[in-house]
Protein backbone atom coordinates (compact mmCIF):
# COMPACT_ATOMS: atom_id res chain seq x y z
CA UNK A 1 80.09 113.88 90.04
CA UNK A 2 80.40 110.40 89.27
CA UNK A 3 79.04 107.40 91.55
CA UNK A 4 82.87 105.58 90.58
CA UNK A 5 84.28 108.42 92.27
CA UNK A 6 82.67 108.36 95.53
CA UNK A 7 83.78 104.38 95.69
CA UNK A 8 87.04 105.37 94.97
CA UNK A 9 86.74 108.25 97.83
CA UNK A 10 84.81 105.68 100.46
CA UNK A 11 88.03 102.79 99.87
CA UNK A 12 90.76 105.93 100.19
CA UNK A 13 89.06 106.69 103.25
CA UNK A 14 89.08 102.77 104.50
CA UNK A 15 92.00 102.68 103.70
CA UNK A 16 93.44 105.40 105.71
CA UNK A 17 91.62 104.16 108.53
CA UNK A 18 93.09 100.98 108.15
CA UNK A 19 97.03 102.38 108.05
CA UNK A 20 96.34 104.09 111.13
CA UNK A 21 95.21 101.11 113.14
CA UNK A 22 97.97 99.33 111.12
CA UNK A 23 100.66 101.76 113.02
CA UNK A 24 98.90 100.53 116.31
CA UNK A 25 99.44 96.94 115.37
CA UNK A 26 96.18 96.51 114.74
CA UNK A 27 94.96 96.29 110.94
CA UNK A 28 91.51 95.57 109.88
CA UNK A 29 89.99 93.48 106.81
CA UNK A 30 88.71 94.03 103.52
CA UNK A 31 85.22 92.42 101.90
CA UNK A 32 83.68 93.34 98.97
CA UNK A 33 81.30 95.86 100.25
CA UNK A 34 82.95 96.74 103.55
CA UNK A 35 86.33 97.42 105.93
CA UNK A 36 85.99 96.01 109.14
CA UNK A 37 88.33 95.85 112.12
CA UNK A 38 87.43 93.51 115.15
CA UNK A 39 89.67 95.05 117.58
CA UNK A 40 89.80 98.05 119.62
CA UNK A 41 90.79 100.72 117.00
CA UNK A 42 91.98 104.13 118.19
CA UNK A 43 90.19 107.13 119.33
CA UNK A 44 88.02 109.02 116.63
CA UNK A 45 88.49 106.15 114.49
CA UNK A 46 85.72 103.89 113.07
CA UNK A 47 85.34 99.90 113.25
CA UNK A 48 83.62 99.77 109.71
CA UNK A 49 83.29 101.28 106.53
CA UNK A 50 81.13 101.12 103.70
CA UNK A 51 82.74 100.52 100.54
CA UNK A 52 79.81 100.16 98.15
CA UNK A 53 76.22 101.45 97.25
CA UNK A 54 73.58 98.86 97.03
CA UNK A 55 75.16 96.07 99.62
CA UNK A 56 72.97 97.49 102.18
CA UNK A 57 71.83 94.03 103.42
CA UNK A 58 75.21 92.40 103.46
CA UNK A 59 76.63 95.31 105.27
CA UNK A 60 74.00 95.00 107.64
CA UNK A 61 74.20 91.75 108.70
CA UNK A 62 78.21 91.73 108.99
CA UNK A 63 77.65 94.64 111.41
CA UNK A 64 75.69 92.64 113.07
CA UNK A 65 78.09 90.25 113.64
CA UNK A 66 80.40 92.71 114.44
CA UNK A 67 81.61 91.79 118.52
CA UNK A 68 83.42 94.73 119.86
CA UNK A 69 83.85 96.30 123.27
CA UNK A 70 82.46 99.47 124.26
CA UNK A 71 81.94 101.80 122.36
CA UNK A 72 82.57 101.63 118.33
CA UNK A 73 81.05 103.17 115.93
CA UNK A 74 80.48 102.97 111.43
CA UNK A 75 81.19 105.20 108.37
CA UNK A 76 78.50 104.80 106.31
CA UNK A 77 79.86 106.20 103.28
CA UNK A 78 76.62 106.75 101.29
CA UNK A 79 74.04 107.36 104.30
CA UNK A 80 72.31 104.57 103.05
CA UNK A 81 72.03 102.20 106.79
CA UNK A 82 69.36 101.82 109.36
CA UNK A 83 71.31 100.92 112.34
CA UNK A 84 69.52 102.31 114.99
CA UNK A 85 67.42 98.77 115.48
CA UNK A 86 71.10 97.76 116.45
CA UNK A 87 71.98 100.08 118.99
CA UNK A 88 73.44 103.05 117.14
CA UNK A 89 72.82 106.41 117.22
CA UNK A 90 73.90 108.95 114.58
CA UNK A 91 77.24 110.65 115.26
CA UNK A 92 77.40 113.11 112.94
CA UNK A 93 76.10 113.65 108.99
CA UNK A 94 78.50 115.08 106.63
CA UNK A 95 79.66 116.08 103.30
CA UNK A 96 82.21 113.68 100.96
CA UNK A 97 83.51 116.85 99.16
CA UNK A 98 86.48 116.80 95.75
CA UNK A 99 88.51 119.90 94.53
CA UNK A 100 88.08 120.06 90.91
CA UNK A 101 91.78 119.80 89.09
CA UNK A 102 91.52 123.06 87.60
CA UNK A 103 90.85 124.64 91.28
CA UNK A 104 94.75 125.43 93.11
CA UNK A 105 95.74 126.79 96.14
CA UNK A 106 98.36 129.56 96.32
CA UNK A 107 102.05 129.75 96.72
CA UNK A 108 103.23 131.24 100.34
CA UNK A 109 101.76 134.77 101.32
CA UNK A 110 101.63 134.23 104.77
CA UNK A 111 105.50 134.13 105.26
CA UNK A 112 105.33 130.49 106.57
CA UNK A 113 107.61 127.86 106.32
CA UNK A 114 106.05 124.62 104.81
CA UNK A 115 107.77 121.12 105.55
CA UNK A 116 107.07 117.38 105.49
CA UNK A 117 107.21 115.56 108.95
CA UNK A 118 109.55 112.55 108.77
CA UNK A 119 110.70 112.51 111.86
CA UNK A 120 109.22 110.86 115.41
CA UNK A 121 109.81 114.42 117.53
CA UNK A 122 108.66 116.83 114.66
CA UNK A 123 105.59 114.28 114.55
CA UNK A 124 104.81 114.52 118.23
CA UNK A 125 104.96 118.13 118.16
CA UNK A 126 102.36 118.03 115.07
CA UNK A 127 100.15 115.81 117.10
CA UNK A 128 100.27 118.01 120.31
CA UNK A 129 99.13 121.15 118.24
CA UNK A 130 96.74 119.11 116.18
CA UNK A 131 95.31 118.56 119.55
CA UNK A 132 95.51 122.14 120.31
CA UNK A 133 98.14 121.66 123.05
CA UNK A 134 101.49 122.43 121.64
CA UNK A 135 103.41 123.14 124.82
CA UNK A 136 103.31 119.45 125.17
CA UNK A 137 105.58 118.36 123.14
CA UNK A 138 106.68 115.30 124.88
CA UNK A 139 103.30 112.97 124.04
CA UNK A 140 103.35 109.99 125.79
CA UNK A 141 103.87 107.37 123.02
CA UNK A 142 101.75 105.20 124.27
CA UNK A 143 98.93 107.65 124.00
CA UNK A 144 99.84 109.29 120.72
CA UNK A 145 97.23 108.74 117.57
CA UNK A 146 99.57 109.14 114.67
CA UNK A 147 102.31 106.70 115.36
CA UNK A 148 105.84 106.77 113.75
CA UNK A 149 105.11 103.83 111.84
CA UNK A 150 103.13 106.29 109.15
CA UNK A 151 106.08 108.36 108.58
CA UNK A 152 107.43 104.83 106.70
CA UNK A 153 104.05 104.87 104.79
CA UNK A 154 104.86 105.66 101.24
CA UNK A 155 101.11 106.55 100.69
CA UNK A 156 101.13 109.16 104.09
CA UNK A 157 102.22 112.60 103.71
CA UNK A 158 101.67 114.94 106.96
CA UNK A 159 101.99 118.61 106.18
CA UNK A 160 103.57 121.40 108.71
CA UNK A 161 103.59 125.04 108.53
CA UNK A 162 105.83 126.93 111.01
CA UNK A 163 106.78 130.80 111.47
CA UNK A 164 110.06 130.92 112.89
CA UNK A 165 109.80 127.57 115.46
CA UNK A 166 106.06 127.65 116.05
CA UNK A 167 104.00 124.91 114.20
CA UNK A 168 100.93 126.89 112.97
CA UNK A 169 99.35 124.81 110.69
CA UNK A 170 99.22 121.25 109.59
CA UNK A 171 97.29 118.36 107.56
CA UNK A 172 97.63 114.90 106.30
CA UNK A 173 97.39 113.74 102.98
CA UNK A 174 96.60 110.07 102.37
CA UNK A 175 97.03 108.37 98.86
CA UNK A 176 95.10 105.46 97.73
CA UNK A 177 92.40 104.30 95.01
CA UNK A 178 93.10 107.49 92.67
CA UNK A 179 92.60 110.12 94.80
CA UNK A 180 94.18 111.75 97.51
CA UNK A 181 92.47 112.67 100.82
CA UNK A 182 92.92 115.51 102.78
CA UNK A 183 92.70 115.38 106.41
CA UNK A 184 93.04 116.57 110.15
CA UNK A 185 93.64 120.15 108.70
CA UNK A 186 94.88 122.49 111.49
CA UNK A 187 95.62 126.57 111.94
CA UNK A 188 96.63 127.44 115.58
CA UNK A 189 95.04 130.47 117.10
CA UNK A 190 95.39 133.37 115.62
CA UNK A 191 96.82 131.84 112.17
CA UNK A 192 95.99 133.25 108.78
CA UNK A 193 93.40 132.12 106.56
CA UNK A 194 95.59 132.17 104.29
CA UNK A 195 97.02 128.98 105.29
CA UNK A 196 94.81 127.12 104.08
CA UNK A 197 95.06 128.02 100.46
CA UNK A 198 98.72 126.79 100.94
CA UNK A 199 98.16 123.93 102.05
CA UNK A 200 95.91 122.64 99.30
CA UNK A 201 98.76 124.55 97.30
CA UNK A 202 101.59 122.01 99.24
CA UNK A 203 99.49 118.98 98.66
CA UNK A 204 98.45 119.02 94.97
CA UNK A 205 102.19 119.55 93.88
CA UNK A 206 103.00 116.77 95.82
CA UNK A 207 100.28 114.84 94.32
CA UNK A 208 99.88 115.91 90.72
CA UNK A 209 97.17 114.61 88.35
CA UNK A 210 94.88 113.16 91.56
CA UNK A 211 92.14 114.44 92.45
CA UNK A 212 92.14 115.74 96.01
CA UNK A 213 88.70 115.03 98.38
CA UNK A 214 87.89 114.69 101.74
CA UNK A 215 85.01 115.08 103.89
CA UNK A 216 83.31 117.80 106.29
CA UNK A 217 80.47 119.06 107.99
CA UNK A 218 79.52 122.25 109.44
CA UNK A 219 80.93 125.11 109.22
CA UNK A 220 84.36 123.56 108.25
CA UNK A 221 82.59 122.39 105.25
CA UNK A 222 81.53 125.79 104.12
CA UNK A 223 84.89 126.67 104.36
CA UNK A 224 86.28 124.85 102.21
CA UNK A 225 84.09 124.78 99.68
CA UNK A 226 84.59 128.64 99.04
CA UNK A 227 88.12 127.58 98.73
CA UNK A 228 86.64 125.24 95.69
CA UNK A 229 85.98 122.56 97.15
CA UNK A 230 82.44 120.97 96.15
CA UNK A 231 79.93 118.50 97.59
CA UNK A 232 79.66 114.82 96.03
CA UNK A 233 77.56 113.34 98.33
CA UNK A 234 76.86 112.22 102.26
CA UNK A 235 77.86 109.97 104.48
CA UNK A 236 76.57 109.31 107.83
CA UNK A 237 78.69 107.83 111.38
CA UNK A 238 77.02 105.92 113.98
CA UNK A 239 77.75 105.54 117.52
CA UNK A 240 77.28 102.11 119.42
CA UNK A 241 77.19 102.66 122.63
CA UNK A 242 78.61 99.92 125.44
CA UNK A 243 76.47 97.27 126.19
């Protein structure tokens, strides 16, 4: 796959990042070779991403200058930084992955109902069984991740799959630089596989013509690739731990 494609995958993911922490009232900054945020971003979230290959210096040294509390941690989108001389430890190492455009997922077989959240209680009910606790439906507000400012988000599309009243599978698709990234992809216990051949299904009709990428590791990763999906490169996070 093409280097221009993995940039185009590293500022979709950015941006993302930066749309949630703009729904917190809290939106980060662009550079040339990197998205920063200064603030407090929320949980499972990222203060910095990499935006381009060969920068590595700059990127370094605006980490460096990077003041946060406690712990924060950085997306290196090509695995190309050293940053344990500053205090980091790696996180995790995974997989940018695309779906090639002749690849599709499949029309419903499961019997499940698929529909786009636009609403603030639907959305808290997708967050609570995101989280794997859907008997809490009434998420304190103040704690949720996904905040109703998204659902006004032109580029934001979160997918929900019920049978009968019970959400059993969900995702969130995220349009930006050409492409269209899938993430925080869910089946509740017990769910069908199947699911998540509709789901790519759901997204690429909404999306037609883009290519459709994300990232994983593990065995979420090999998952999805024999569903099509296929490897275009790595990307490391780092922790920072408080000072």
């Amino acid at each position: 796959m093409s280097s221009g494609l993995v940039i185009s995958v590293a500022a979709n993911n950015a941006a993302w990042c930066d749309a949630v922490c703009r729904a917190h009232g809290r939106p980060g900054e662009f550079s040339r070779s990197l998205w920063l945020n200064r603030a407090e971003v929320p949980a499972l979230y990222p203060n910095a991403v990499t935006l381009t290959p060969g920068d590595v210096a700059r990127q370094l040294e605006e980490i460096s200058r990077l003041d946060v509390p406690g712990r924060w941690g950085v997306k290196d989108s090509y695995a190309a930084l050293d940053l344990a001389p500053q205090g980091f430890s790696e996180l995790f190492t995974a997989q940018w992955i695309v779906l090639p455009r002749d690849v599709h997922g499949s029309a419903s077989v499961s019997g499940a109902r698929w529909l786009t959240i636009r609403d603030e209680t639907p959305l808290a009910a997708w967050e609570a069984a995101w989280r794997g606790t859907p008997g809490e439906h009434r998420l304190d507000p103040a704690h949720a991740l996904f905040r109703p400012a998204l659902l006004d988000d032109p580029n934001t599309r979160l997918f929900a799959a019920y049978h009968g009243e019970a959400l059993i599978a969900g995702a969130i698709a995220y349009q930006s630089a050409g492409v269209v990234s899938l993430s925080n992809t869910f089946l509740a216990e017990g769910a069908s596989e199947a699911l998540r051949r509709e789901m790519l299904a759901q997204v690429t009709a909404a999306f037609p013509g883009l290519p459709l990428v994300g990232y994983e590791h593990g065995d979420e990763l090999a998952t999805w690739c024999t569903l099509g999906f296929e490897p275009l490169g790595t990307l490391r996070v780092w922790l920072k731990k408080a000072g």
